[in-house]
C-alpha atoms as a PDB file:
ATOM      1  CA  UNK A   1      -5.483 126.347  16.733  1.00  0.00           C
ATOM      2  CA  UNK A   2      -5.160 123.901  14.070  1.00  0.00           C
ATOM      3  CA  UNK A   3      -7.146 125.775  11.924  1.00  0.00           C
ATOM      4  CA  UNK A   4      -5.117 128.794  11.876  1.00  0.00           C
ATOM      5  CA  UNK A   5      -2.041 127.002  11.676  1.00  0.00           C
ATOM      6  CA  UNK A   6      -3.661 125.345   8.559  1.00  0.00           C
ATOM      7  CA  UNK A   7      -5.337 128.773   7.170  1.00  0.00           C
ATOM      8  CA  UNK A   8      -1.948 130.142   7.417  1.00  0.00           C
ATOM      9  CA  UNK A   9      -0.572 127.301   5.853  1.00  0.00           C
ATOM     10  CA  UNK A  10      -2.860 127.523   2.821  1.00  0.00           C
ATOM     11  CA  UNK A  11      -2.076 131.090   2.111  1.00  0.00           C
ATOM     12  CA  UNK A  12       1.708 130.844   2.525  1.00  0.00           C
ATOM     13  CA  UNK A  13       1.331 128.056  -0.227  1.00  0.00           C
ATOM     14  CA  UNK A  14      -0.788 130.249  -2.281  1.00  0.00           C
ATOM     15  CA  UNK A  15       1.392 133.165  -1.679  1.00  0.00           C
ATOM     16  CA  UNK A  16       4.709 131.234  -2.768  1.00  0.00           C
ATOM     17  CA  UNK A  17       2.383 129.973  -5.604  1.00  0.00           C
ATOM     18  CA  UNK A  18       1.121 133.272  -6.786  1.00  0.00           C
ATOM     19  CA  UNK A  19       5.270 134.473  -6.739  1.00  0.00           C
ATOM     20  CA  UNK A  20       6.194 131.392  -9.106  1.00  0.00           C
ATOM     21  CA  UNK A  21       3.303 131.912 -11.481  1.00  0.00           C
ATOM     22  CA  UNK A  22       4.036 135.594 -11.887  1.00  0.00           C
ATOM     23  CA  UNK A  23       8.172 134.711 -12.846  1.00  0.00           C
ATOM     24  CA  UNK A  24       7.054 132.458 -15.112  1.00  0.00           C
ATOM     25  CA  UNK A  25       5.156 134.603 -16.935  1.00  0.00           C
ATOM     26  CA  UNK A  26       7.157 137.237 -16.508  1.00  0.00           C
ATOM     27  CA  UNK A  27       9.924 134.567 -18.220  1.00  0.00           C
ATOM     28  CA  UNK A  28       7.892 133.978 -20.685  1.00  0.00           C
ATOM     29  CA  UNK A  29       6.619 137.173 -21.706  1.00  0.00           C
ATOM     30  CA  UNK A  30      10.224 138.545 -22.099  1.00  0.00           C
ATOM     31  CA  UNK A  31      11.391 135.254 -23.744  1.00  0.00           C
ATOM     32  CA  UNK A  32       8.878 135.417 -26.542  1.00  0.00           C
ATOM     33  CA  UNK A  33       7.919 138.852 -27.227  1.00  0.00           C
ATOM     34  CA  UNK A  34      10.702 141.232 -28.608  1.00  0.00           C
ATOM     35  CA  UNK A  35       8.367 144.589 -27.959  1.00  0.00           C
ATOM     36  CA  UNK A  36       8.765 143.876 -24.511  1.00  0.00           C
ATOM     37  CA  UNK A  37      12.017 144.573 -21.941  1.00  0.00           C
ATOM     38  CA  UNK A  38      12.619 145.094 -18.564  1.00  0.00           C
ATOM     39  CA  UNK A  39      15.432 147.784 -16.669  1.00  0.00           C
ATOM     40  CA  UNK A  40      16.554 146.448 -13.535  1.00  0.00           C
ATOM     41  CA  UNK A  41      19.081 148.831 -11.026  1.00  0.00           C
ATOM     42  CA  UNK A  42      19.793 147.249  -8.042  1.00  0.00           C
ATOM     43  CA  UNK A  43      21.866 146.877  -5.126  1.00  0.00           C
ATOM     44  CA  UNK A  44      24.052 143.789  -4.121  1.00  0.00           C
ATOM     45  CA  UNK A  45      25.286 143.118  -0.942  1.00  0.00           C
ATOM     46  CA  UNK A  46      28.575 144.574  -1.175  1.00  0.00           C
ATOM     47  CA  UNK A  47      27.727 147.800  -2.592  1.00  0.00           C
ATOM     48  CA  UNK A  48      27.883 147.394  -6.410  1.00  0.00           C
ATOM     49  CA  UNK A  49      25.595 148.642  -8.185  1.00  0.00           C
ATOM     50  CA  UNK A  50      24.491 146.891 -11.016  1.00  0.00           C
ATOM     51  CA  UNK A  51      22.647 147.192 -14.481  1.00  0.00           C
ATOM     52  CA  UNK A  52      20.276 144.461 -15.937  1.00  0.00           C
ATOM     53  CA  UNK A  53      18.345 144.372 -18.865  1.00  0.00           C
ATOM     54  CA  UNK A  54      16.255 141.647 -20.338  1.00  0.00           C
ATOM     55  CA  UNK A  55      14.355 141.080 -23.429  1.00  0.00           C
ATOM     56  CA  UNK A  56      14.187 138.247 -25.889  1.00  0.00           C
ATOM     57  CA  UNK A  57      17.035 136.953 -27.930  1.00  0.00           C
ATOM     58  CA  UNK A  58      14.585 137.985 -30.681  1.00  0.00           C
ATOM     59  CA  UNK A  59      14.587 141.373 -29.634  1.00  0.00           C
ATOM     60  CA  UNK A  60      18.422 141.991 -30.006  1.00  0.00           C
ATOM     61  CA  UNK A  61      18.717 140.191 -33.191  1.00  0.00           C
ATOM     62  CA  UNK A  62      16.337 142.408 -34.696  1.00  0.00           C
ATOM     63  CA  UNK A  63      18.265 145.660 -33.647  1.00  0.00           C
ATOM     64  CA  UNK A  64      21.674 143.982 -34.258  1.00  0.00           C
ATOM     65  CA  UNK A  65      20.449 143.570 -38.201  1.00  0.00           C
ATOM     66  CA  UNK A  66      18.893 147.193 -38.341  1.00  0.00           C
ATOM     67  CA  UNK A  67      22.339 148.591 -37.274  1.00  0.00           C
ATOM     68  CA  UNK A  68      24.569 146.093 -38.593  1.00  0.00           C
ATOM     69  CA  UNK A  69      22.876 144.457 -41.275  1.00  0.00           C
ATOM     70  CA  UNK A  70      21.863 140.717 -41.862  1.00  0.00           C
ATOM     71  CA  UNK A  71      25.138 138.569 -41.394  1.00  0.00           C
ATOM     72  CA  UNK A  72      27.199 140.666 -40.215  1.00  0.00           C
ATOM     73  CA  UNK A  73      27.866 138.468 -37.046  1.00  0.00           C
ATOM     74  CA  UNK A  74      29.420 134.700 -37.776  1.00  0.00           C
ATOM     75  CA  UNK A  75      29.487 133.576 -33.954  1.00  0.00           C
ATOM     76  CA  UNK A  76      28.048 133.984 -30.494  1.00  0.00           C
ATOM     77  CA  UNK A  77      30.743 135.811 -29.294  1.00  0.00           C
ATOM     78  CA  UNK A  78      30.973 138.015 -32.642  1.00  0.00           C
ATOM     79  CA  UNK A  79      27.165 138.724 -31.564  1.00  0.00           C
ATOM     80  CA  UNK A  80      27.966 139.601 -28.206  1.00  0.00           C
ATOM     81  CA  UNK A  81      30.041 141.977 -29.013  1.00  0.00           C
ATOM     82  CA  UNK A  82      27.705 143.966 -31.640  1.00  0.00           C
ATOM     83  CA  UNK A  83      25.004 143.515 -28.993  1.00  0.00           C
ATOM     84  CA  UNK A  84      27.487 145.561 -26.085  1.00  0.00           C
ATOM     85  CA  UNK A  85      28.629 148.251 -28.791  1.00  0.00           C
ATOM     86  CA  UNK A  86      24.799 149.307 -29.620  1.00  0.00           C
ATOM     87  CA  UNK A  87      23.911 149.591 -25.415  1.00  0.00           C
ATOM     88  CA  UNK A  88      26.990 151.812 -25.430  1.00  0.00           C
ATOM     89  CA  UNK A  89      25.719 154.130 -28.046  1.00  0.00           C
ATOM     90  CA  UNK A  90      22.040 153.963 -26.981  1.00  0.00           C
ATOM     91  CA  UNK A  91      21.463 153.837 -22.974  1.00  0.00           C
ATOM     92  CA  UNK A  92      22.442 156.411 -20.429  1.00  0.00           C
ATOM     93  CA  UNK A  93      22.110 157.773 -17.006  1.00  0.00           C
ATOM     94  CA  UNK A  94      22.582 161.334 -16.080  1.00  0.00           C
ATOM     95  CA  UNK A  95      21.763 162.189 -12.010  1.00  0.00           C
ATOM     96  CA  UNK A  96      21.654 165.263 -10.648  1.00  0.00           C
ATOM     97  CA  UNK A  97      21.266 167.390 -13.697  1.00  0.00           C
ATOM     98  CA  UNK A  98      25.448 166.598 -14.331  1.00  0.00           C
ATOM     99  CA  UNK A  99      27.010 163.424 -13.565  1.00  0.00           C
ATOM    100  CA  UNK A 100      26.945 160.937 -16.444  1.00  0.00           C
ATOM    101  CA  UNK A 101      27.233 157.432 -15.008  1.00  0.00           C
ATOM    102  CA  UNK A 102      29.450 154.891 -16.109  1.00  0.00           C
ATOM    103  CA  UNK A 103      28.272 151.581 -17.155  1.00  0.00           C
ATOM    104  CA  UNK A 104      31.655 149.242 -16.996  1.00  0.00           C
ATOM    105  CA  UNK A 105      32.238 145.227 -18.414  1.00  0.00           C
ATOM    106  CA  UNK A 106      28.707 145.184 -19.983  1.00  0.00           C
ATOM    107  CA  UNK A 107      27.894 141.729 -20.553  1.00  0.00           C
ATOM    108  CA  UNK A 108      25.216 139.188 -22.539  1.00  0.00           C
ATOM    109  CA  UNK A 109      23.871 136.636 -21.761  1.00  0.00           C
ATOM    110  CA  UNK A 110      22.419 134.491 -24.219  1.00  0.00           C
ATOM    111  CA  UNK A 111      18.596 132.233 -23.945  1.00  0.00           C
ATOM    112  CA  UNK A 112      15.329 132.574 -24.852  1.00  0.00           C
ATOM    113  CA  UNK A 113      15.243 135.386 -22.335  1.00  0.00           C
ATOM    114  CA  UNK A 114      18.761 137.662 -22.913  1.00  0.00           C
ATOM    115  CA  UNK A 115      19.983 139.686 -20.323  1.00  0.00           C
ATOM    116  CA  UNK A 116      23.063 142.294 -20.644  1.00  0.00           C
ATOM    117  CA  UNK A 117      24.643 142.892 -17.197  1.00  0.00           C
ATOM    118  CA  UNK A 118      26.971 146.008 -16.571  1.00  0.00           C
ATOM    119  CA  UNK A 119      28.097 147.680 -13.259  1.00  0.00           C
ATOM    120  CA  UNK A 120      27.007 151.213 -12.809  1.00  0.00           C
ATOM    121  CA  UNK A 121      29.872 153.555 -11.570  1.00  0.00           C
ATOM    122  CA  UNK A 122      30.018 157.147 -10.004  1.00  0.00           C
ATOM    123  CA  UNK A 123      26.755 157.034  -8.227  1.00  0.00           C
ATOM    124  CA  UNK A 124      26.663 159.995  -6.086  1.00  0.00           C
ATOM    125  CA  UNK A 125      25.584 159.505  -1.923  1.00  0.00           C
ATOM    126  CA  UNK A 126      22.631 161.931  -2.698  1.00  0.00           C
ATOM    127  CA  UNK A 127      20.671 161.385  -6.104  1.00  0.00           C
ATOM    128  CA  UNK A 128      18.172 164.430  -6.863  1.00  0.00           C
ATOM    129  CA  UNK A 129      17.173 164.185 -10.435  1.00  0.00           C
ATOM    130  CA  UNK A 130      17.292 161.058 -12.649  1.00  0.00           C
ATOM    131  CA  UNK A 131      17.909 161.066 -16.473  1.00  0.00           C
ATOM    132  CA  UNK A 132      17.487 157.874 -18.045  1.00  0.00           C
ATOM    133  CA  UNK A 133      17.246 156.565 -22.127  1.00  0.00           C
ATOM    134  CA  UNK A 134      17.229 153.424 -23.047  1.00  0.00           C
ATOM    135  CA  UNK A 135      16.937 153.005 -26.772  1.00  0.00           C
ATOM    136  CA  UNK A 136      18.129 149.882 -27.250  1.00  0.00           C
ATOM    137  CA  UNK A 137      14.902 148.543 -28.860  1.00  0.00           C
ATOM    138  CA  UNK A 138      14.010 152.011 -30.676  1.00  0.00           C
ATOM    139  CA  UNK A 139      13.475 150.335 -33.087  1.00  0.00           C
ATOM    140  CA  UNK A 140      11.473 147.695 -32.840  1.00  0.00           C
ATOM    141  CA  UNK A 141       7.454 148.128 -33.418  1.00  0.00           C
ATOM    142  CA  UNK A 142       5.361 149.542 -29.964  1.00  0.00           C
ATOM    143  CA  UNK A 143       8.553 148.742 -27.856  1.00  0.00           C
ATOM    144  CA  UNK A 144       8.265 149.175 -24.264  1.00  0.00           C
ATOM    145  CA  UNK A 145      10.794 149.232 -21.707  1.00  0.00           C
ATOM    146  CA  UNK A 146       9.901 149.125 -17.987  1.00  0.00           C
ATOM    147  CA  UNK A 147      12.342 150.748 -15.176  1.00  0.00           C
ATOM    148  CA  UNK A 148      12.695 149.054 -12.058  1.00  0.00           C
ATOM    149  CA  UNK A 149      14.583 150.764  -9.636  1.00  0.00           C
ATOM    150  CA  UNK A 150      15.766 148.210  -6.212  1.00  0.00           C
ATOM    151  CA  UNK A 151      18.236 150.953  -4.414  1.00  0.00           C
ATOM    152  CA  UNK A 152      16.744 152.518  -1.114  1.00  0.00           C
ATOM    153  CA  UNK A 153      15.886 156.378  -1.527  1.00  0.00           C
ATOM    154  CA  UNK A 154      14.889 155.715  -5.637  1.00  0.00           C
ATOM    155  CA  UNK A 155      11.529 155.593  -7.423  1.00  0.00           C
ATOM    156  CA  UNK A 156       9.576 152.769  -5.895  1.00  0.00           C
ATOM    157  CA  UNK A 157       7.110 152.585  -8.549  1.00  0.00           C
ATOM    158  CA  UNK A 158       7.703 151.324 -12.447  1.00  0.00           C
ATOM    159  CA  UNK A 159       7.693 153.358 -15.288  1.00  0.00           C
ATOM    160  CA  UNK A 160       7.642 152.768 -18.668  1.00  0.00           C
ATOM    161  CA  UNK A 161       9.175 154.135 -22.011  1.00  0.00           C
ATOM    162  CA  UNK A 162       8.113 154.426 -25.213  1.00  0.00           C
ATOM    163  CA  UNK A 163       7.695 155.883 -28.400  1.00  0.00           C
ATOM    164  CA  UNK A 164       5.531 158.788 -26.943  1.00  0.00           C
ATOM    165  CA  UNK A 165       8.162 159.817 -24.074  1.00  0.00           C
ATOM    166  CA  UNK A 166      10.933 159.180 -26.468  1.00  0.00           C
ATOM    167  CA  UNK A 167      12.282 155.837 -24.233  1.00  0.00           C
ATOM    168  CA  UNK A 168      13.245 158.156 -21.330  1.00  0.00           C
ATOM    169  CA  UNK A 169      12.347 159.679 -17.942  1.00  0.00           C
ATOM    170  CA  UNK A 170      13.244 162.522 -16.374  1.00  0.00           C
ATOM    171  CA  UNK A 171      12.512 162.551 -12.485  1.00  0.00           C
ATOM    172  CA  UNK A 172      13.131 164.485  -9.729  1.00  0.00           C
ATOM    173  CA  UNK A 173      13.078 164.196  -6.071  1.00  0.00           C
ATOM    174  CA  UNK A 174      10.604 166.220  -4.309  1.00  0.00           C
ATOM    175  CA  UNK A 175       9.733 166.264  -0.102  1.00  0.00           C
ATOM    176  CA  UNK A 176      10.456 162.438  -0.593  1.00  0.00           C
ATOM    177  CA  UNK A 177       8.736 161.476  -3.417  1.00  0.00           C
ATOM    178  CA  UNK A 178       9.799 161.188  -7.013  1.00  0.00           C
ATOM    179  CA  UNK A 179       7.791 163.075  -9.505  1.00  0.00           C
ATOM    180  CA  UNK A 180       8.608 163.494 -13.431  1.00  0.00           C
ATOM    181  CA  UNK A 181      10.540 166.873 -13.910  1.00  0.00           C
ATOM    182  CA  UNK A 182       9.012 169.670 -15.660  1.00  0.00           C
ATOM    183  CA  UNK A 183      11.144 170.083 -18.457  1.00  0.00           C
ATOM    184  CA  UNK A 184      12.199 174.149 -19.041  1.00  0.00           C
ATOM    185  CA  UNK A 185      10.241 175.536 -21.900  1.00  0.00           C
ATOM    186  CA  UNK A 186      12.819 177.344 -24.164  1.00  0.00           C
ATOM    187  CA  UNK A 187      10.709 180.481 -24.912  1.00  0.00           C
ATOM    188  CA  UNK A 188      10.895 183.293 -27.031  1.00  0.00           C
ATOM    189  CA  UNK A 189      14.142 184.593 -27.588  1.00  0.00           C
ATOM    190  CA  UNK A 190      13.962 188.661 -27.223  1.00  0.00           C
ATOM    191  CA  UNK A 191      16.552 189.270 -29.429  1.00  0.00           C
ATOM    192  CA  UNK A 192      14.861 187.984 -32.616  1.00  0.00           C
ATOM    193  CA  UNK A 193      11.940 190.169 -31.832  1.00  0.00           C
ATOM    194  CA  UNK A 194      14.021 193.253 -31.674  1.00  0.00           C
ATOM    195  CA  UNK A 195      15.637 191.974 -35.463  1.00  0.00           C
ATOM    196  CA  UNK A 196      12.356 191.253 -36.701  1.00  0.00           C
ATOM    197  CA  UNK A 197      11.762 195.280 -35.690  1.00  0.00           C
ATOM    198  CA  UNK A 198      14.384 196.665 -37.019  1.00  0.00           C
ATOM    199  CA  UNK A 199      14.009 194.475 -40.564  1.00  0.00           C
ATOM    200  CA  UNK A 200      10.133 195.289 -40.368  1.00  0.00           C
ATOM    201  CA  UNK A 201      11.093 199.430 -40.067  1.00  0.00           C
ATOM    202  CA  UNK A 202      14.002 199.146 -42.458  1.00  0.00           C
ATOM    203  CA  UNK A 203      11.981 197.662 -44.721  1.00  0.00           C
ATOM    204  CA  UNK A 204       8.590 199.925 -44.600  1.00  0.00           C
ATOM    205  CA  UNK A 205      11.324 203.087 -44.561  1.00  0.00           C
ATOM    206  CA  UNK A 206      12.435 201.784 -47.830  1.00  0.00           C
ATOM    207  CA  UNK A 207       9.406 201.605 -49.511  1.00  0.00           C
ATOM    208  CA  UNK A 208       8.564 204.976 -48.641  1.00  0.00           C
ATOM    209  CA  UNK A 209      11.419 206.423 -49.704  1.00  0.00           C
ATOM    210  CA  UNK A 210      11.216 204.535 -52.960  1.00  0.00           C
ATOM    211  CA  UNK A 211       7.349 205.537 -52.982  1.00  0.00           C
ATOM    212  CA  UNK A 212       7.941 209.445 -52.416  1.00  0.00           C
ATOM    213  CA  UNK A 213      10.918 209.338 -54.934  1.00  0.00           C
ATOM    214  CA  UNK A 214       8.585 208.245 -57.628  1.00  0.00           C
ATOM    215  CA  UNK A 215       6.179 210.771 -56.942  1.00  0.00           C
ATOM    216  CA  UNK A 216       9.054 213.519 -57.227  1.00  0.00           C
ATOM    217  CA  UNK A 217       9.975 212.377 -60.782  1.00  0.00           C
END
């Protein structure tokens, strides 16, 4: 009986051990390279839902000076502010093909590891289909952003933008699961074809006209 109690001991500790060694890596991964972010959407206890997304200080300095330019900011606050105005013009979420959700008092928090905070309004009761872009490191070499989604009934797994999915997702809910959405092809529209007739025929109708006139003369 000891044993066990002392087996389960050990992998309890090892367990909480394993959990501490991943957030600090985690920490410091985030805290020291600027390619690298994280998308949190979670759930608190009294129903908000809220936004987080973390990076290095690094990382939003960098796109503050592409937008802004160097020195354009003279405080923390002045910084702040530039930081909120670019998430505004660069990160969305559409669900269910129409409803645009609002992000309210976005916030950011300055360290090593910065995180901007905002509270996610208009969440319908029954989410089908998930649009979201975040291109708030676009710009930055290889970024990567990964999605974490902590709200019962959403994508359980991570997923990850980039250059090559142009730093969005586009998911739907099928039978329970969440699968990416086939995006609509926009196909050939019919109506050039029959222009591209008529131009083609107009055109060969000229030329024999003009052909048989010459012959006439």
């Amino acid at each position: 009986m000891v044993y066990v109690v002392n087996m389960l001991y050990k992998k309890s500790k090892m367990k909480f051990s394993f959990i501490i060694i991943s957030m600090l890596v985690s920490h410091f991964l985030f805290a020291h390279q600027p390619d690298l972010s994280n998308v949190i959407i979670s759930k608190t206890d009294n129903g908000q839902i809220i936004l987080q997304i973390n990076s290095s200080l690094t990382a939003f300095q960098q796109e503050v000076n592409y937008i802004n330019g160097e020195g354009v900011y003279k405080s923390p606050e002045e910084f702040q502010d530039l930081a909120i105005a670019h998430f505004k013009n660069s990160f969305s979420i559409v669900v269910n093909d129409r409803d645009t959700l609002q992000l309210k008092n976005p916030k950011v928090f300055l360290g090593h590891e910065t995180k901007l905070v905002a509270e996610i309004i208009g969440l319908p009761d029954k989410v089908n289909t998930i649009d979201l872009k975040n291109e708030l490191f676009k710009d930055i070499y290889n970024s990567q952003s990964i999605i974490i989604f902590l709200i019962d009934e959403f994508p359980k797994q991570k997923f990850t933008l980039n250059k090559d999915n142009n730093h969005e997702i586009n998911l739907e809910s099928l039978n329970g699961t969440w699968q990416p959405l086939k995006m609509q092809s926009a196909g050939f529209n019919s109506n050039y074809l029959i222009f591209l007739v008529i131009l083609l025929a107009a055109s060969l109708l000229l030329y024999f006209i003009r052909k048989r006139k010459k012959l006439n003369e």
